[in-house]
PDB file of N, CA and C in Angstrom:
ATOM      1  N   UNK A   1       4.995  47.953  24.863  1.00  0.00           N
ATOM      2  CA  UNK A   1       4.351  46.694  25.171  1.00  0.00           C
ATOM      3  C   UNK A   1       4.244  46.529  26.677  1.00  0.00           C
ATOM      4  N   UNK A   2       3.314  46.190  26.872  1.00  0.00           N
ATOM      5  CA  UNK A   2       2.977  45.775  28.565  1.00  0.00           C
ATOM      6  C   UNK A   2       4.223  44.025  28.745  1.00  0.00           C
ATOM      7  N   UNK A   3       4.326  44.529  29.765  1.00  0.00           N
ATOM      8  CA  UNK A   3       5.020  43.346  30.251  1.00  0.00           C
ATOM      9  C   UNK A   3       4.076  42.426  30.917  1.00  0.00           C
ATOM     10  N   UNK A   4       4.509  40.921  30.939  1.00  0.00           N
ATOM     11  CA  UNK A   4       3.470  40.039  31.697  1.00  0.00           C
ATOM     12  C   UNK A   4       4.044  40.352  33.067  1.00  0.00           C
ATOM     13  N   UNK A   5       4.854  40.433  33.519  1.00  0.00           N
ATOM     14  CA  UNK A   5       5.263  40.698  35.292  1.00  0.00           C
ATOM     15  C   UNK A   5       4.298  42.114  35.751  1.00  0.00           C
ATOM     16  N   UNK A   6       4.227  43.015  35.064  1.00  0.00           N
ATOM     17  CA  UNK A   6       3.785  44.569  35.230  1.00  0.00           C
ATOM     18  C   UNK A   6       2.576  43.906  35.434  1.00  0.00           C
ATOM     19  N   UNK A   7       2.081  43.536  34.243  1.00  0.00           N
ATOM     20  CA  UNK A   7       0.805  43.165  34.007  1.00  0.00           C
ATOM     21  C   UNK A   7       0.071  41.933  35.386  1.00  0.00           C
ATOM     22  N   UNK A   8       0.734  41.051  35.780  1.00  0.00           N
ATOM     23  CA  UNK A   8       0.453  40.424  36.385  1.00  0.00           C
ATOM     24  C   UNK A   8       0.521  41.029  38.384  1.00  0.00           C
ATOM     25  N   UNK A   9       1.191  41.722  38.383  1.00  0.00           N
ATOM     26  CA  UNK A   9       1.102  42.625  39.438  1.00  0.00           C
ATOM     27  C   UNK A   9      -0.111  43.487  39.884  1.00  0.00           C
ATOM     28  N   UNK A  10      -1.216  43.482  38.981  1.00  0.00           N
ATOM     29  CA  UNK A  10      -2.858  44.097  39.394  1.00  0.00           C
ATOM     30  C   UNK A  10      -3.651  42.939  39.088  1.00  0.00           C
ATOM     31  N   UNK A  11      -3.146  41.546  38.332  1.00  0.00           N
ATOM     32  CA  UNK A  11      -4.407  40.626  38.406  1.00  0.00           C
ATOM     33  C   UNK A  11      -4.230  39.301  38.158  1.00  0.00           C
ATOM     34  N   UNK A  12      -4.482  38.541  38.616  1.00  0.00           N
ATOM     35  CA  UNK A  12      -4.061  37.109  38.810  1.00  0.00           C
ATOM     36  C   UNK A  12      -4.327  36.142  37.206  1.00  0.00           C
ATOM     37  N   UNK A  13      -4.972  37.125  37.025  1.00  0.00           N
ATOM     38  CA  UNK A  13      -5.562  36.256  35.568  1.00  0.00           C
ATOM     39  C   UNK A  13      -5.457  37.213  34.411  1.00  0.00           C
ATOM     40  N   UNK A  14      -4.886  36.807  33.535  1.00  0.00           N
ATOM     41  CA  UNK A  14      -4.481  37.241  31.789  1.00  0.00           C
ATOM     42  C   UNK A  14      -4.938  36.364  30.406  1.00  0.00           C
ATOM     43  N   UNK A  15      -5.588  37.272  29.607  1.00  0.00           N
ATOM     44  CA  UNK A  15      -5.520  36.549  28.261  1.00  0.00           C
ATOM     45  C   UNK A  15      -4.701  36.583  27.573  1.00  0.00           C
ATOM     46  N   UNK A  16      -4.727  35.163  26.773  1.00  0.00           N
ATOM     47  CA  UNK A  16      -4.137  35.361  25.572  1.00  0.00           C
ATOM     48  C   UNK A  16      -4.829  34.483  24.267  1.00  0.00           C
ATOM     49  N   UNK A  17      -3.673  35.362  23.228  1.00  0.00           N
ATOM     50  CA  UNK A  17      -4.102  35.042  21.796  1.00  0.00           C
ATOM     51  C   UNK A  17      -2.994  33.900  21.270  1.00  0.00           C
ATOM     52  N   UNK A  18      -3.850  32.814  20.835  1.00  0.00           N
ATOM     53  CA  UNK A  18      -2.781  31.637  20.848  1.00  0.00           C
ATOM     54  C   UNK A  18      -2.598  31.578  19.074  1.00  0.00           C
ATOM     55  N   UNK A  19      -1.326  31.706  18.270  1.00  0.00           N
ATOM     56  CA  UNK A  19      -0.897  31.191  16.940  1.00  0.00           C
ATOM     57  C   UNK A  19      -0.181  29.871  17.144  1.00  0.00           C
ATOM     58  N   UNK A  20      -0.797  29.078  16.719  1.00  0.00           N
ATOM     59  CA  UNK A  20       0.408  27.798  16.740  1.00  0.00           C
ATOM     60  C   UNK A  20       0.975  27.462  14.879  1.00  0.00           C
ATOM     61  N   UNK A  21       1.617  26.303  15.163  1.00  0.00           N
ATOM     62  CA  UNK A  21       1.826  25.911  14.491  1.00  0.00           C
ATOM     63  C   UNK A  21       3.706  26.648  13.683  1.00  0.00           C
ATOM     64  N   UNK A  22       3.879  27.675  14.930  1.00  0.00           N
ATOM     65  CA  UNK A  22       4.676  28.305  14.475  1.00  0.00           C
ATOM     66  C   UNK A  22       6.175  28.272  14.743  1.00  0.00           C
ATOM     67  N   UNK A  23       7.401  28.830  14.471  1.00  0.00           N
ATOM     68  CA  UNK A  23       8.829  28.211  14.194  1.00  0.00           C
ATOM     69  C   UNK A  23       9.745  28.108  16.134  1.00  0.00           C
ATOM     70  N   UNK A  24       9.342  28.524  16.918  1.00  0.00           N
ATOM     71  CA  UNK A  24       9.327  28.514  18.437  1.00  0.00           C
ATOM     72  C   UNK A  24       7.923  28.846  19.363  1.00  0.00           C
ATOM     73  N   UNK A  25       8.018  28.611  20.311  1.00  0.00           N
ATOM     74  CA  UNK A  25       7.009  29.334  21.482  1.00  0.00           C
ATOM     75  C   UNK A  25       7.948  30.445  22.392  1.00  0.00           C
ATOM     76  N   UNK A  26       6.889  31.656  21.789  1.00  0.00           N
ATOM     77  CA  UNK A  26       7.249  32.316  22.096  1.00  0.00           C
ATOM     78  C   UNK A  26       6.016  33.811  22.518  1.00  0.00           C
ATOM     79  N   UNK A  27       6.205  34.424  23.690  1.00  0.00           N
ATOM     80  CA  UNK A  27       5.295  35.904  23.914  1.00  0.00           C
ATOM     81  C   UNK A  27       5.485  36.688  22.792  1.00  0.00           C
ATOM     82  N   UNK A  28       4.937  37.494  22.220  1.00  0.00           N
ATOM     83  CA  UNK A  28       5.268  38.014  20.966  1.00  0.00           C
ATOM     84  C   UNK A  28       5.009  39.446  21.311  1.00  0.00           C
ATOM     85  N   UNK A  29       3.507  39.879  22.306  1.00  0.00           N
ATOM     86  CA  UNK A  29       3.248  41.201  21.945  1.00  0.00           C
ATOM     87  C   UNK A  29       2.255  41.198  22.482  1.00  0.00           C
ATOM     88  N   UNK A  30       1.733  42.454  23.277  1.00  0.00           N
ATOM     89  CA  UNK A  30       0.270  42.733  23.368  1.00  0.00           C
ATOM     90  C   UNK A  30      -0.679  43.374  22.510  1.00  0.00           C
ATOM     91  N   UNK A  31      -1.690  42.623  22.909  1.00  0.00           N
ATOM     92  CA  UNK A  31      -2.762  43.322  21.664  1.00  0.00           C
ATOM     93  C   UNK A  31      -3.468  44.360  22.247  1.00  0.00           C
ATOM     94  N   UNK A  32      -3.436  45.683  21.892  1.00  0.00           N
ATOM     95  CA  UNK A  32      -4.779  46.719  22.923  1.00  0.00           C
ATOM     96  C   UNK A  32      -6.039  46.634  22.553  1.00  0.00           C
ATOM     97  N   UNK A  33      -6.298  46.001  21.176  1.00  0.00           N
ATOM     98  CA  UNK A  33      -7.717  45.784  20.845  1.00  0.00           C
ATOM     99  C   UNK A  33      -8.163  44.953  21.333  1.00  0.00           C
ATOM    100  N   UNK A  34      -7.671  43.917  21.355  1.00  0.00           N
ATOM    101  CA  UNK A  34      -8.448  42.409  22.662  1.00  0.00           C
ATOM    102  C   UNK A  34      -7.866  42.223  23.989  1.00  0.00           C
ATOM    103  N   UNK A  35      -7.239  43.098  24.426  1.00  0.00           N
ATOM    104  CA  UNK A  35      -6.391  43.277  25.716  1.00  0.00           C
ATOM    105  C   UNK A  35      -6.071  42.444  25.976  1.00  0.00           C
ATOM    106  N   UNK A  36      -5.007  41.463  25.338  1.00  0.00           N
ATOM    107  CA  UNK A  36      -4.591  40.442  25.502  1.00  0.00           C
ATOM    108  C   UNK A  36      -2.884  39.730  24.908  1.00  0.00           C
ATOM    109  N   UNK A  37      -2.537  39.318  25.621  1.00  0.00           N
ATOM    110  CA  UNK A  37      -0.831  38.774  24.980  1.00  0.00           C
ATOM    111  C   UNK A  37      -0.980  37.922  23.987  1.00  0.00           C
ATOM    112  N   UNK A  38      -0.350  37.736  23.042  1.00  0.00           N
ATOM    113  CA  UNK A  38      -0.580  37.250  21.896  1.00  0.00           C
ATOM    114  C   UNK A  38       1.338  35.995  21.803  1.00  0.00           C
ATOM    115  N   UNK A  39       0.909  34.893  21.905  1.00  0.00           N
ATOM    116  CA  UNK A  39       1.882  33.886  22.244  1.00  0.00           C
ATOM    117  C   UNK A  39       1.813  33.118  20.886  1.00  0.00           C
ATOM    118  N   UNK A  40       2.827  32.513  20.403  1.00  0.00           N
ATOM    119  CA  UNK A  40       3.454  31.794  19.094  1.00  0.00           C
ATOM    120  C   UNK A  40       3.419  30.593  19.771  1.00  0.00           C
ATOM    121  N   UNK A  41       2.912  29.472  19.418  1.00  0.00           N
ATOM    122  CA  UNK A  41       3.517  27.871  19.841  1.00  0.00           C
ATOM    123  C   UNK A  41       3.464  27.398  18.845  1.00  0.00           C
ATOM    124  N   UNK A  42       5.126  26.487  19.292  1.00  0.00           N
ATOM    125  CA  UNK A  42       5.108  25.520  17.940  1.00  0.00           C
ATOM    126  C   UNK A  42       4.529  24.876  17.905  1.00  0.00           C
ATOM    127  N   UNK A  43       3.917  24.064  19.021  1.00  0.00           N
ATOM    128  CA  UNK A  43       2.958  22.675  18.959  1.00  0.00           C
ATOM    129  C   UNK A  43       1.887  22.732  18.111  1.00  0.00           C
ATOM    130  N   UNK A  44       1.103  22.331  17.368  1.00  0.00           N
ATOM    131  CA  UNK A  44       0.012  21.741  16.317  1.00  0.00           C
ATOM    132  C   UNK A  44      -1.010  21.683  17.772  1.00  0.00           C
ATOM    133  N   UNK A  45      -2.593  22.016  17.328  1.00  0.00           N
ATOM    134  CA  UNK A  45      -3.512  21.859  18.556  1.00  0.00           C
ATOM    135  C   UNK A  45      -4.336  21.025  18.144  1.00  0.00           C
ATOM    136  N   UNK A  46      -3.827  19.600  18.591  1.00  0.00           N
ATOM    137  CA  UNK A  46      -3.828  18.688  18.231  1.00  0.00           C
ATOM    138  C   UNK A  46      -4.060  17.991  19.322  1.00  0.00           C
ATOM    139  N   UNK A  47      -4.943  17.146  20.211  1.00  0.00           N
ATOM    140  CA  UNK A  47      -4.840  16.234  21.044  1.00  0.00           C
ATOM    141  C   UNK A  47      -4.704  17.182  22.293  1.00  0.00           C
ATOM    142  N   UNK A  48      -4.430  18.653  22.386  1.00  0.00           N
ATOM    143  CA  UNK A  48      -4.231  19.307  23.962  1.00  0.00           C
ATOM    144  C   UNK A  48      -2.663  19.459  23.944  1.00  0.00           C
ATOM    145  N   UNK A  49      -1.912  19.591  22.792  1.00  0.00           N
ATOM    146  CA  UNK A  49      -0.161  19.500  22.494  1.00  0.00           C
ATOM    147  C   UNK A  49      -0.004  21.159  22.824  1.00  0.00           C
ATOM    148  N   UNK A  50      -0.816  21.895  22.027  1.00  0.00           N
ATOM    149  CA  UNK A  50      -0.431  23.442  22.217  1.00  0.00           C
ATOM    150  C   UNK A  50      -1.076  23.658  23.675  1.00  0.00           C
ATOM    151  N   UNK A  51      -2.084  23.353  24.621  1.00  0.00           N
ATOM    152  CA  UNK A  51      -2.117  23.542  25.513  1.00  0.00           C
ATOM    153  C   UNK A  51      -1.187  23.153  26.187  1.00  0.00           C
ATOM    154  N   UNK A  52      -0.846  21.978  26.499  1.00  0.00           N
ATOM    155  CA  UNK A  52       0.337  21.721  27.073  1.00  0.00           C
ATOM    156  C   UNK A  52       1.917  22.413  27.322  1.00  0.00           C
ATOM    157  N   UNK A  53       2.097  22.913  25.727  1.00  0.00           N
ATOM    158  CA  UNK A  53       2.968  23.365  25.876  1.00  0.00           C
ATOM    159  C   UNK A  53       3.225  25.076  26.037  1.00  0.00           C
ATOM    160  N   UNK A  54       1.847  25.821  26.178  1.00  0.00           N
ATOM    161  CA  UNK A  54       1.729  26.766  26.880  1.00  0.00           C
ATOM    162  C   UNK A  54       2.364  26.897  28.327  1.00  0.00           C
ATOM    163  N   UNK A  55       1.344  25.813  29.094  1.00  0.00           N
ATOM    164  CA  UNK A  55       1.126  25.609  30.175  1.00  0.00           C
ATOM    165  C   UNK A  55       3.284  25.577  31.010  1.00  0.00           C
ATOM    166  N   UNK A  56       3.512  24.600  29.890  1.00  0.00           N
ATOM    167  CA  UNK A  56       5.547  24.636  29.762  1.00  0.00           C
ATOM    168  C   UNK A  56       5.857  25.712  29.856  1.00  0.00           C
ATOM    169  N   UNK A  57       5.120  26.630  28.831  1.00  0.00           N
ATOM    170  CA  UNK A  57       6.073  27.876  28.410  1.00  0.00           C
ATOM    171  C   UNK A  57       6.028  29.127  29.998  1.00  0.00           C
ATOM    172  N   UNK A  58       5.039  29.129  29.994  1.00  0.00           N
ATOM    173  CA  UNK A  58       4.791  30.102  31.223  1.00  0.00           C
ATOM    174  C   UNK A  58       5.997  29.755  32.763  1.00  0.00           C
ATOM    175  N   UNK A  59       5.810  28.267  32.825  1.00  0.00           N
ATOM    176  CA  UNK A  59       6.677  27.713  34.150  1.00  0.00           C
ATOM    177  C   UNK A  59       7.776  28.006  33.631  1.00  0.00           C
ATOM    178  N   UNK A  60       8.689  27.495  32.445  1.00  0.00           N
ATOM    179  CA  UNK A  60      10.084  27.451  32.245  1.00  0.00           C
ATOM    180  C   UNK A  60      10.026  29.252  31.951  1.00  0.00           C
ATOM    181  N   UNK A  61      10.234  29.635  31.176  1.00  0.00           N
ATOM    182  CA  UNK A  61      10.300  30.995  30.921  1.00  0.00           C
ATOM    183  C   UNK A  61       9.964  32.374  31.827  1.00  0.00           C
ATOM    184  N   UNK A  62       8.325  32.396  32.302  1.00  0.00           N
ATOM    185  CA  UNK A  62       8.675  33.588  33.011  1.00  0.00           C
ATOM    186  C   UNK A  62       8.197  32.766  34.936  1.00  0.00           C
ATOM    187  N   UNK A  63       8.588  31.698  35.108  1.00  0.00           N
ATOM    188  CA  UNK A  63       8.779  30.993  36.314  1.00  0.00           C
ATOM    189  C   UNK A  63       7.727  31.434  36.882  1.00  0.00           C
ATOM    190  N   UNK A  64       6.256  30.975  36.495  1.00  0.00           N
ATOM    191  CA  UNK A  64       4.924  30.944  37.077  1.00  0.00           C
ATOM    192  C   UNK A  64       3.929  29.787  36.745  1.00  0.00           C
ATOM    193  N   UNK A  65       3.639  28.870  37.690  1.00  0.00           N
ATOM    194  CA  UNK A  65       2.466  28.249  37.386  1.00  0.00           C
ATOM    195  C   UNK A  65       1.351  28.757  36.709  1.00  0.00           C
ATOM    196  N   UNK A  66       0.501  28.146  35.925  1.00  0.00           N
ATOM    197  CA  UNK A  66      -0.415  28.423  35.289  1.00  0.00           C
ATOM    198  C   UNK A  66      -1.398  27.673  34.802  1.00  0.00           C
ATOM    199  N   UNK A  67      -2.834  28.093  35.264  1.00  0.00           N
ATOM    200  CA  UNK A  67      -4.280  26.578  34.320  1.00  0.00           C
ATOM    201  C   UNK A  67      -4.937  27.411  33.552  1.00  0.00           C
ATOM    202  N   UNK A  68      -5.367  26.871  32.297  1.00  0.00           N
ATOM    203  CA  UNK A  68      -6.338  27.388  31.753  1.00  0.00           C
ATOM    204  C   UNK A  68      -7.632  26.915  32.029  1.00  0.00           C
ATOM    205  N   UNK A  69      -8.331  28.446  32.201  1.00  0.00           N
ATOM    206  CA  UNK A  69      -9.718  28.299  33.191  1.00  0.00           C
ATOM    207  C   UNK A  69     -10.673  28.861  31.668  1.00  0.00           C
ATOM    208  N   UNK A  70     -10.297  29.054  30.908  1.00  0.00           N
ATOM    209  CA  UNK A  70     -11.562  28.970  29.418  1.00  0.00           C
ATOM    210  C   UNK A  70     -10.572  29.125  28.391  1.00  0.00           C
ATOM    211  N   UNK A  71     -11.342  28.313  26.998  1.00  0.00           N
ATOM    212  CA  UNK A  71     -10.878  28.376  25.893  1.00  0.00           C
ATOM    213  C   UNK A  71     -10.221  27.381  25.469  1.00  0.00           C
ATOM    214  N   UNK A  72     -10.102  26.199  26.027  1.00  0.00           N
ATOM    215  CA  UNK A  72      -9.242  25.267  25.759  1.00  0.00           C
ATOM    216  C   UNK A  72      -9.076  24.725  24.663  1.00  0.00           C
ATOM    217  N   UNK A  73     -10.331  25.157  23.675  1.00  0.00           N
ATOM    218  CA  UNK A  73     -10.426  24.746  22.702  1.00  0.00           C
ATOM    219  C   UNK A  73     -10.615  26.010  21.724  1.00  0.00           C
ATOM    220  N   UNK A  74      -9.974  27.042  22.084  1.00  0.00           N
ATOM    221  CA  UNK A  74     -10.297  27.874  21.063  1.00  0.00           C
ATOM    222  C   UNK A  74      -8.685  28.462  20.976  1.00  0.00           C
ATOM    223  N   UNK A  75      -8.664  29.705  20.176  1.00  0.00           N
ATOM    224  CA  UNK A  75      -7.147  30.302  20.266  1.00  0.00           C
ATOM    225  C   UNK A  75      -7.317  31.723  21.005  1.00  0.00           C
ATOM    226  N   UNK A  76      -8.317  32.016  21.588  1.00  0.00           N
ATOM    227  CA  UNK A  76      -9.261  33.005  23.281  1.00  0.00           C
ATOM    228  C   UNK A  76      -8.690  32.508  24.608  1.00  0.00           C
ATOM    229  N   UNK A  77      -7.693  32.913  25.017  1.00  0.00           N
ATOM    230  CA  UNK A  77      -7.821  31.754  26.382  1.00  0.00           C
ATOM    231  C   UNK A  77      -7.492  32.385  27.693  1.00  0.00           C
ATOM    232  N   UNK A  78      -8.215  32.415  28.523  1.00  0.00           N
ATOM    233  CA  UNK A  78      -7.844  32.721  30.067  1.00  0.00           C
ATOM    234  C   UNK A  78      -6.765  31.989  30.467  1.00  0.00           C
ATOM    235  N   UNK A  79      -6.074  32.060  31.355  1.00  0.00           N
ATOM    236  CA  UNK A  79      -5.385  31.463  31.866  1.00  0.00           C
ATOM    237  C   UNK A  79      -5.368  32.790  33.499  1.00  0.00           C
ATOM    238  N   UNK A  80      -4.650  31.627  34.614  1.00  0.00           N
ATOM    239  CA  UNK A  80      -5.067  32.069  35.773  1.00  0.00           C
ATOM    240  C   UNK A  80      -3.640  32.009  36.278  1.00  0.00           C
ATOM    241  N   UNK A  81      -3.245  32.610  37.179  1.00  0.00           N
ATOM    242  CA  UNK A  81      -1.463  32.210  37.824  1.00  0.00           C
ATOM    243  C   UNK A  81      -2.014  31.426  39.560  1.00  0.00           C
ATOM    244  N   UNK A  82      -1.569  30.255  40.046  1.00  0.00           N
ATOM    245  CA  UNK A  82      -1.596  30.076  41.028  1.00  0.00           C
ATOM    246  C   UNK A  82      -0.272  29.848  42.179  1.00  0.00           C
TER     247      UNK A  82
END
C-alpha cells in the first residue's frame, strides 16, 4: 500500500474514495485502479457531516490541513494539503 506521507511527498493534492456510514473513520487502502485512497467515515453524508469529518480526520490523524477542491458531493473527491 502506498502511504499518504510517501504519497504526499511528489504532490500536494490526492484522491480519495469516500464509504461512509461506516463503524470508525478510518484510511483503509489504496486503490491502483482509480489511483486513489479509499477512507471509511462514520458520519452519514448528510448536511456536509462526512465532509466535515474528513476534513477532522486528515488534521487529527496524519497532522495536515486539508480542503476539498471537487466532489463535495460525490464519494470522488480531491482534496488539496495546504
Amino acid at each position: 500500500m502506498t502511504s499518504l506521507k510517501e504519497y504526499l511527498k511528489t504532490s500536494s493534492k490526492f484522491k480519495i474514495s469516500v464509504k461512509t456510514n461506516k463503524k470508525e473513520t478510518k484510511l483503509t487502502e489504496f486503490d491502483n485502479n482509480k489511483n486513489c485512497f479509499v477512507l471509511e467515515v462514520k458520519a452519514q453524508p448528510i448536511e456536509g457531516r462526512a465532509n466535515t469529518e474528513i476534513i477532522k480526520y486528515f488534521k487529527k490523524k496524519n497532522k495536515v490541513n486539508v480542503e476539498i477542491v471537487s466532489g463535495l458531493t460525490s464519494k470522488e473527491k480531491t482534496l488539496r494539503v495546504y
